[in-house]
Protein backbone atom coordinates (compact mmCIF):
# COMPACT_ATOMS: atom_id res chain seq x y z
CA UNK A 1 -1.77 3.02 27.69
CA UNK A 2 1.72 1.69 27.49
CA UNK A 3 2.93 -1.98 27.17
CA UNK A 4 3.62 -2.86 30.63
CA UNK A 5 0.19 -1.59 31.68
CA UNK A 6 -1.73 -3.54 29.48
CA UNK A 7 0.76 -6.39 30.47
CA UNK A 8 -0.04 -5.59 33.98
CA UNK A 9 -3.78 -5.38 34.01
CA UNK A 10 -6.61 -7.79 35.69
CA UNK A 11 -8.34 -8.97 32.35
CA UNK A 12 -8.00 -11.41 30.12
CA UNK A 13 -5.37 -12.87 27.97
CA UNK A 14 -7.25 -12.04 24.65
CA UNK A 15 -8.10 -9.11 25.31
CA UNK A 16 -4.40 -8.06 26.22
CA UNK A 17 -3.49 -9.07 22.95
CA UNK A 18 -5.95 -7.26 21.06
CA UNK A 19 -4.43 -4.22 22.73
CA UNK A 20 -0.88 -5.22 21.90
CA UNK A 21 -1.72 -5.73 18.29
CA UNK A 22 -3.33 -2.32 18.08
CA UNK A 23 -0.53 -0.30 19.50
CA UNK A 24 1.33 -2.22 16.36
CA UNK A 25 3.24 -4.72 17.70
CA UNK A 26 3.84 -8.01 15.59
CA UNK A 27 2.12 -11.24 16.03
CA UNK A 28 5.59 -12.87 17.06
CA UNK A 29 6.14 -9.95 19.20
CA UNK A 30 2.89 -10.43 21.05
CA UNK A 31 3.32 -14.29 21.46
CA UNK A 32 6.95 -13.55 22.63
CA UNK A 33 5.42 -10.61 25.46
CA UNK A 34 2.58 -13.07 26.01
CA UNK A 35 4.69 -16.30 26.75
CA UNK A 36 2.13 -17.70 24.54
CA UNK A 37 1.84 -19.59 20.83
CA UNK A 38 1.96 -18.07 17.91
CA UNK A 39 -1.59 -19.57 16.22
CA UNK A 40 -2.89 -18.27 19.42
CA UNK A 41 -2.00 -14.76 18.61
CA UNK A 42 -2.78 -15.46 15.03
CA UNK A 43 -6.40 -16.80 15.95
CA UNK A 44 -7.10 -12.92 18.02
CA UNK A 45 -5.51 -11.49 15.29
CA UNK A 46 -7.99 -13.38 12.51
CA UNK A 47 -10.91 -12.40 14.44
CA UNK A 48 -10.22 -8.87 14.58
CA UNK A 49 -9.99 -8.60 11.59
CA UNK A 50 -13.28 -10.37 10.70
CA UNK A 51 -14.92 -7.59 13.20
CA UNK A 52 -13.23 -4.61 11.44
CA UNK A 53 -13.83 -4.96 7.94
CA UNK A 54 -12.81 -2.41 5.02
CA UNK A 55 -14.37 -2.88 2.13
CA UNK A 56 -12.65 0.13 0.40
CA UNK A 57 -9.40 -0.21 1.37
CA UNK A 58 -9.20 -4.22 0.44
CA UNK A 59 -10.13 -2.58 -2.94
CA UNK A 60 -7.48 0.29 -2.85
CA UNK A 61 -3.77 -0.35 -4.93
CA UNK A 62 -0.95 1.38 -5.00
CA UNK A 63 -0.58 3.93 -8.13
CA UNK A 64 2.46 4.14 -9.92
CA UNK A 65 5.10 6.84 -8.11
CA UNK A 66 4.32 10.22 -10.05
CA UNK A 67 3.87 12.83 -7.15
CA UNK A 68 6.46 15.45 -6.68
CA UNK A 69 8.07 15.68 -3.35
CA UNK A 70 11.37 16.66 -1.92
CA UNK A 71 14.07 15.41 0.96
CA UNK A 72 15.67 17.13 3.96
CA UNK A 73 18.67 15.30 4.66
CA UNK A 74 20.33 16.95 8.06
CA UNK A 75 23.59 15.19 9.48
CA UNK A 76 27.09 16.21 10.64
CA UNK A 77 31.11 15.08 10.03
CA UNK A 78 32.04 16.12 6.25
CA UNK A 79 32.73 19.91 4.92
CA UNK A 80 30.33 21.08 2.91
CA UNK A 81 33.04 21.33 0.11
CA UNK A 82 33.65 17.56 0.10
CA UNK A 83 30.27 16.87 0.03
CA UNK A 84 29.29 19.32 -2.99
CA UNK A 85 32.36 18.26 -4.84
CA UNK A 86 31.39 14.24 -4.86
CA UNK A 87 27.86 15.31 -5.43
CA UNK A 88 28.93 17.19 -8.56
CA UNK A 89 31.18 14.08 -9.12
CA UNK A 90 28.02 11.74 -9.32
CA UNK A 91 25.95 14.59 -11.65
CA UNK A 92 24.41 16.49 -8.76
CA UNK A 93 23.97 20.22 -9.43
CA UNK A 94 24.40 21.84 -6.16
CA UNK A 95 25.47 24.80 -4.19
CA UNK A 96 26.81 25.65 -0.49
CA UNK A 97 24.26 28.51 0.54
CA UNK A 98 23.66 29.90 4.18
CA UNK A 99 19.93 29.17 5.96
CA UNK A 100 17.09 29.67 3.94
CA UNK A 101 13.55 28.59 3.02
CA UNK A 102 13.46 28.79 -0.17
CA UNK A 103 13.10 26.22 -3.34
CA UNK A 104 16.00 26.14 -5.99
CA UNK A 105 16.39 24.27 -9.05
CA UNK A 106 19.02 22.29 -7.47
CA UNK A 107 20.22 20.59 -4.24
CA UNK A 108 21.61 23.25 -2.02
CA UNK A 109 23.74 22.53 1.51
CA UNK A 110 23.16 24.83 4.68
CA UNK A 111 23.21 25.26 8.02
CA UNK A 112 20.96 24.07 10.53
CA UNK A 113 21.24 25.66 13.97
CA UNK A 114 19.34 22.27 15.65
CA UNK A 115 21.98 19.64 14.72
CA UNK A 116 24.55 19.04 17.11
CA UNK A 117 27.97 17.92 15.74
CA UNK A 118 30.97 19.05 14.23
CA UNK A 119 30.69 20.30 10.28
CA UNK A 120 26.43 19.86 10.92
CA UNK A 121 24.38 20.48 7.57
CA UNK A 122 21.03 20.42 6.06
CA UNK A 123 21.55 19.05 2.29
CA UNK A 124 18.00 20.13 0.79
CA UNK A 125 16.38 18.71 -2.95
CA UNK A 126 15.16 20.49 -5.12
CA UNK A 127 11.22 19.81 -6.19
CA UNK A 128 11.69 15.69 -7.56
CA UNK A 129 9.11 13.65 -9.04
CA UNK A 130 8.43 9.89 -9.33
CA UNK A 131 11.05 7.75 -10.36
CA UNK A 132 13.31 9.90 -11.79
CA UNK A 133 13.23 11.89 -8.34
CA UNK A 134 13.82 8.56 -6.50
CA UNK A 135 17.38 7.82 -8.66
CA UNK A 136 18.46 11.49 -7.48
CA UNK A 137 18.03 10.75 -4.10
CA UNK A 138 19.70 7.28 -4.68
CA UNK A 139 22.46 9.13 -5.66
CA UNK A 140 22.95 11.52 -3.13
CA UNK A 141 23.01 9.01 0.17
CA UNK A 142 25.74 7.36 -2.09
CA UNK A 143 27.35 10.50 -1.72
CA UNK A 144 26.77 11.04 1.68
CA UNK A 145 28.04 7.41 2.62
CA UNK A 146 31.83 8.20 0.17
CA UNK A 147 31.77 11.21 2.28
CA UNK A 148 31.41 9.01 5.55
CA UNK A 149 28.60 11.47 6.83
CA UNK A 150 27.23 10.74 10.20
CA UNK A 151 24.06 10.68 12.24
CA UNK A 152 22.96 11.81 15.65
CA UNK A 153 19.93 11.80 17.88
CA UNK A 154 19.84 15.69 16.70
CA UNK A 155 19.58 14.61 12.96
CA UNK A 156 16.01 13.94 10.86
CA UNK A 157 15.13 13.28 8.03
CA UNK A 158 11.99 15.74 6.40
CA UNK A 159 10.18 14.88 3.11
CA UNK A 160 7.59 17.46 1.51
CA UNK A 161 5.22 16.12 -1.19
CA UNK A 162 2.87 18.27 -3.55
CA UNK A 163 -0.30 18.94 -2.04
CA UNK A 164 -2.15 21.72 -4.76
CA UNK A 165 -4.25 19.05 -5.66
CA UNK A 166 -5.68 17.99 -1.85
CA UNK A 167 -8.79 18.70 -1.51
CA UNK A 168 -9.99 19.22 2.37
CA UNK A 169 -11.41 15.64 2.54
CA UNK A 170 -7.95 13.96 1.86
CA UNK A 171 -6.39 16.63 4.29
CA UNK A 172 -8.68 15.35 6.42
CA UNK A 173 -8.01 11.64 6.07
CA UNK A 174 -4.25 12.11 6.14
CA UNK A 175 -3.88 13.68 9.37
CA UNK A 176 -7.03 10.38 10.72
CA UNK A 177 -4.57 8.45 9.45
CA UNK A 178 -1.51 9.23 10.49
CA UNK A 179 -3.14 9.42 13.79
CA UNK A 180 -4.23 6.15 13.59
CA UNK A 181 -0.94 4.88 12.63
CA UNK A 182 1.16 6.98 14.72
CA UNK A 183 1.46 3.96 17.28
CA UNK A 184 2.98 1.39 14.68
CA UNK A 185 5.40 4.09 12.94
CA UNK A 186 6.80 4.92 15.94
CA UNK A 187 7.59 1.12 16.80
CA UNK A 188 9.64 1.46 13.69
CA UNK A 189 11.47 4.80 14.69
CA UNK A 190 14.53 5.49 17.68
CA UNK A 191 13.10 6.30 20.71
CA UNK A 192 14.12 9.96 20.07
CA UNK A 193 11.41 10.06 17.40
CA UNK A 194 8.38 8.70 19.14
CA UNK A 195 5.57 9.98 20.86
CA UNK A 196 6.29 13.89 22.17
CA UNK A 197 10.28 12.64 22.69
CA UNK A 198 11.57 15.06 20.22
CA UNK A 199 10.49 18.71 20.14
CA UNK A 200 11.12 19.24 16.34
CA UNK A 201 8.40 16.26 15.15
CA UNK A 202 5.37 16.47 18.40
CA UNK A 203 3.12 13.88 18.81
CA UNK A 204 -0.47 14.85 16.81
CA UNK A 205 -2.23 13.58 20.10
CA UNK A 206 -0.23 15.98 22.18
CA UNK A 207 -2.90 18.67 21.87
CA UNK A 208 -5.74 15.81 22.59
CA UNK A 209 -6.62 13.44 25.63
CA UNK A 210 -8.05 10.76 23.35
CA UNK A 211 -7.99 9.68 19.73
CA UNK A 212 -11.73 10.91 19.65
CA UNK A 213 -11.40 14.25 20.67
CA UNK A 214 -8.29 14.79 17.40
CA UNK A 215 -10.99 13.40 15.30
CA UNK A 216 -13.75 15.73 16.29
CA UNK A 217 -11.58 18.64 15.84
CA UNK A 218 -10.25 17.21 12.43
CA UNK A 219 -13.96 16.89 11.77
CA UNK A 220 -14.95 20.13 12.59
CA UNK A 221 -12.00 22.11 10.35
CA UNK A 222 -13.83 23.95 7.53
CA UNK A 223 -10.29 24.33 5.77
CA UNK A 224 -6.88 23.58 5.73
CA UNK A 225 -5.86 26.55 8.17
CA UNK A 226 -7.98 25.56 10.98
CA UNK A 227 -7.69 22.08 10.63
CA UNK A 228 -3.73 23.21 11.17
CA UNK A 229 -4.81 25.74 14.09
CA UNK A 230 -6.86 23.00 15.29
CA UNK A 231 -4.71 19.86 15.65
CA UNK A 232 -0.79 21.45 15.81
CA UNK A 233 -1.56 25.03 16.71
CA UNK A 234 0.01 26.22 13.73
CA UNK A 235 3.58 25.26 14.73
CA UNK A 236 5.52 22.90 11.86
CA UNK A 237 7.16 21.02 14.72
CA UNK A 238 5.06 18.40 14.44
CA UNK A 239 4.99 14.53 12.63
CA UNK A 240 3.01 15.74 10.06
CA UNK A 241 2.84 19.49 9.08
CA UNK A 242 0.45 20.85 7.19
CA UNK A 243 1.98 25.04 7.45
CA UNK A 244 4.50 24.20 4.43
CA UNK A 245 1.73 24.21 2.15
CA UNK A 246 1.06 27.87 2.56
CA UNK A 247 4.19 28.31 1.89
CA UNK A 248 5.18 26.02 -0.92
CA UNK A 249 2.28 24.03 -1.20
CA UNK A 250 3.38 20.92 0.17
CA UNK A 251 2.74 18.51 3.30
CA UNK A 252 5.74 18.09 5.16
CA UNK A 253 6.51 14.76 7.56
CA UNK A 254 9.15 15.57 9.76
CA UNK A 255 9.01 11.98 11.98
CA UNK A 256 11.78 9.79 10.39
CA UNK A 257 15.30 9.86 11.79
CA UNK A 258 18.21 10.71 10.13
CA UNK A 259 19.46 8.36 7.84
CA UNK A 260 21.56 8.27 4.92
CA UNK A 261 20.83 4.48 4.22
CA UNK A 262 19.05 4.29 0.55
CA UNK A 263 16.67 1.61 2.10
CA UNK A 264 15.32 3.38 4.79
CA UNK A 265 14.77 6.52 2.52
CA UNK A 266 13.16 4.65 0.00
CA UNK A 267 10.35 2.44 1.30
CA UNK A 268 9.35 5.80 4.26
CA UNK A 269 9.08 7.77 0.65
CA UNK A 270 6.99 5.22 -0.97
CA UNK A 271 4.90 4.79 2.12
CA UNK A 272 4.27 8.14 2.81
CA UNK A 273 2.95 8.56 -1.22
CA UNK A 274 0.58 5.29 -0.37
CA UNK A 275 -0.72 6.95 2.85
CA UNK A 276 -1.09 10.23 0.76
CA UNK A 277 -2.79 8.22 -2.13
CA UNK A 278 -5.27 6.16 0.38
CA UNK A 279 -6.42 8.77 2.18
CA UNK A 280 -8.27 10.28 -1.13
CA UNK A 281 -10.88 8.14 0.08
CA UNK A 282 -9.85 5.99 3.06
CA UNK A 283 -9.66 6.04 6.39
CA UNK A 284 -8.14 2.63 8.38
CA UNK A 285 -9.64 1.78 11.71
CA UNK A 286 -6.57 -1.16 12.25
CA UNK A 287 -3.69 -0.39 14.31
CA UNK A 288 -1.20 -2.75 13.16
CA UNK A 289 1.90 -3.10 10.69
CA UNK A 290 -0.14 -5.94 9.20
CA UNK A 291 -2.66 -3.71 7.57
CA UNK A 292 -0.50 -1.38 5.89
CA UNK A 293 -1.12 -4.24 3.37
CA UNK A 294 -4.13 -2.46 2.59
CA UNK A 295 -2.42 0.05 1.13
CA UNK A 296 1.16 -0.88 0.07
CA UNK A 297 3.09 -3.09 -1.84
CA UNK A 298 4.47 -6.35 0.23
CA UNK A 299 7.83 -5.68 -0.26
CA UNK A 300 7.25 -2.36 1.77
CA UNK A 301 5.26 -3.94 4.24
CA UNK A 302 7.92 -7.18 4.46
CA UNK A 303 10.92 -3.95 5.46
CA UNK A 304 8.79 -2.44 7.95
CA UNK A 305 7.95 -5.45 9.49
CA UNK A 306 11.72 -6.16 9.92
CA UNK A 307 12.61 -2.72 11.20
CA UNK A 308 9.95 -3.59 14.06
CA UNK A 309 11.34 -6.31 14.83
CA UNK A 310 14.88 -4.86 14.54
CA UNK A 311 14.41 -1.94 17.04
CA UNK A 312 12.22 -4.75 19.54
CA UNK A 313 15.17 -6.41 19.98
């Protein structure tokens, strides 16, 4: 149901906003939409949350950031020779190569057939880990911003973690999760990366007419191929893409933008390793940018919430 139609419907004012706050919209937002207070919002708000407990993930805190994972960076606007020599400039061992799937030891710049632009590239890590990882990729949007790179609607952003050691239950939980969530991320994405509006990162409902027929077929996967088969078809081009682990043994998450802002790159990495890390053994039942508390560190709850806001406006 979209926002207008809840807005537009014969029933009452709490229960509107209970809606609201579950497609992930803030409490100011909702007051705003409502024409109402903001304690009264914040009173629904309490009381939902009093109805939908979760014991384990009030428990659950963020790990330290040791995972491996790796970034697709895809934009447009600077040779591929600039860019690789003030990479190399800032300690970045890279090379220009044409297309191609597979991992190096080092960053590597190609083409990319989807991007639209002139001098369009896909500037591709090697496999990074933790915080050592994170000061590479700090690195590299410097790079891209000396080089004055640019971004389109045709640009993403794609980041692969390590996934050998899933086992099917936390498959399983990251995709209920992500589903669950799929609502609030997209409030914090361009409207060319939400619901089914870009063909390169689908919707994971877009197979499903309700939430509860995705979760019966997640259920009913008896391994990570079918639960693939089952929820994307097997295709990658979807928000979360589970065929690039049997590959190279990673889960890819192909919804974020392109950016080359260090910000933006940061706290969707350290979010998406949170998700990753909850969904060992959780599964969140609230639909709001408020709960991610349960599961991330208030500074990356704090930019989210401003990004929200940011694109509302």
């Amino acid at each position: 149901m979209t926002t207008q139609e809840i807005l537009n419907q014969a029933t009452t004012k709490t229960h509107k906003m209970q809606q609201l706050l579950q497609l992930g919209f803030t409490r100011k937002q909702v007051a705003e939409m409502m024409g109402v207070g903001y304690g009264f919002v914040q009173n629904v708000y309490a009381k939902m949350q009093l109805n939908h407990p979760q014991p384990a993930a009030l428990n659950f805190i963020p790990s330290a950031f040791t995972r491996s994972f790796g970034v697709e960076f895809e934009a447009y606007g600077v040779t591929k020779e600039k860019l690789s020599d003030e990479l190399e400039r800032l300690g970045i061992v890279v090379e220009i190569e044409g297309y191609n799937h597979t991992t190096r030891n080092h960053w590597k710049i190609v083409t990319d057939a989807s991007l639209t632009g002139s001098n369009t590239f896909e500037l591709v890590s090697p496999v990074l880990r933790g915080e050592a990882g994170l000061e590479q990729v700090e690195k590299v949007c410097k790079a891209l911003k000396k080089c004055n790179a640019l971004i389109n609607k045709s640009c993403g952003m794609h980041i692969h973690f390590g996934a050998n050691d899933f086992e099917l239950k936390q498959w399983k939980n990251l995709y209920k999760n992500y589903l669950n969530y799929e609502g609030v991320i997209d409030s914090f994405m361009p409207l060319s990366r939400r619901g089914n509006n870009n063909q390169y990162c689908r919707s994971l409902m877009h197979h499903f007419r309700s939430e509860r027929d995705a979760f019966a077929a997640i259920d009913a996967a008896r391994d990570v191929e079918q639960l693939s088969r089952k929820v994307t078809g097997k295709s990658r081009y979807f928000k979360l893409n589970a065929e690039s682990f049997f590959r190279h043994g990673t889960v890819e998450f192909r919804q974020h933008s392109g950016t080359i802002e260090i910000d933006k790159v940061l706290n969707w990495i350290k979010f998406l390793n949170n998700l990753i890390e909850f969904s060992k053994s959780n599964v969140s039942n609230l639909k709001n940018v408020e709960s991610f508390s349960t599961f991330n560190q208030p500074e990356i709850v704090c930019f989210f919430q401003r990004r929200i806001s940011a694109l509302a406006a």
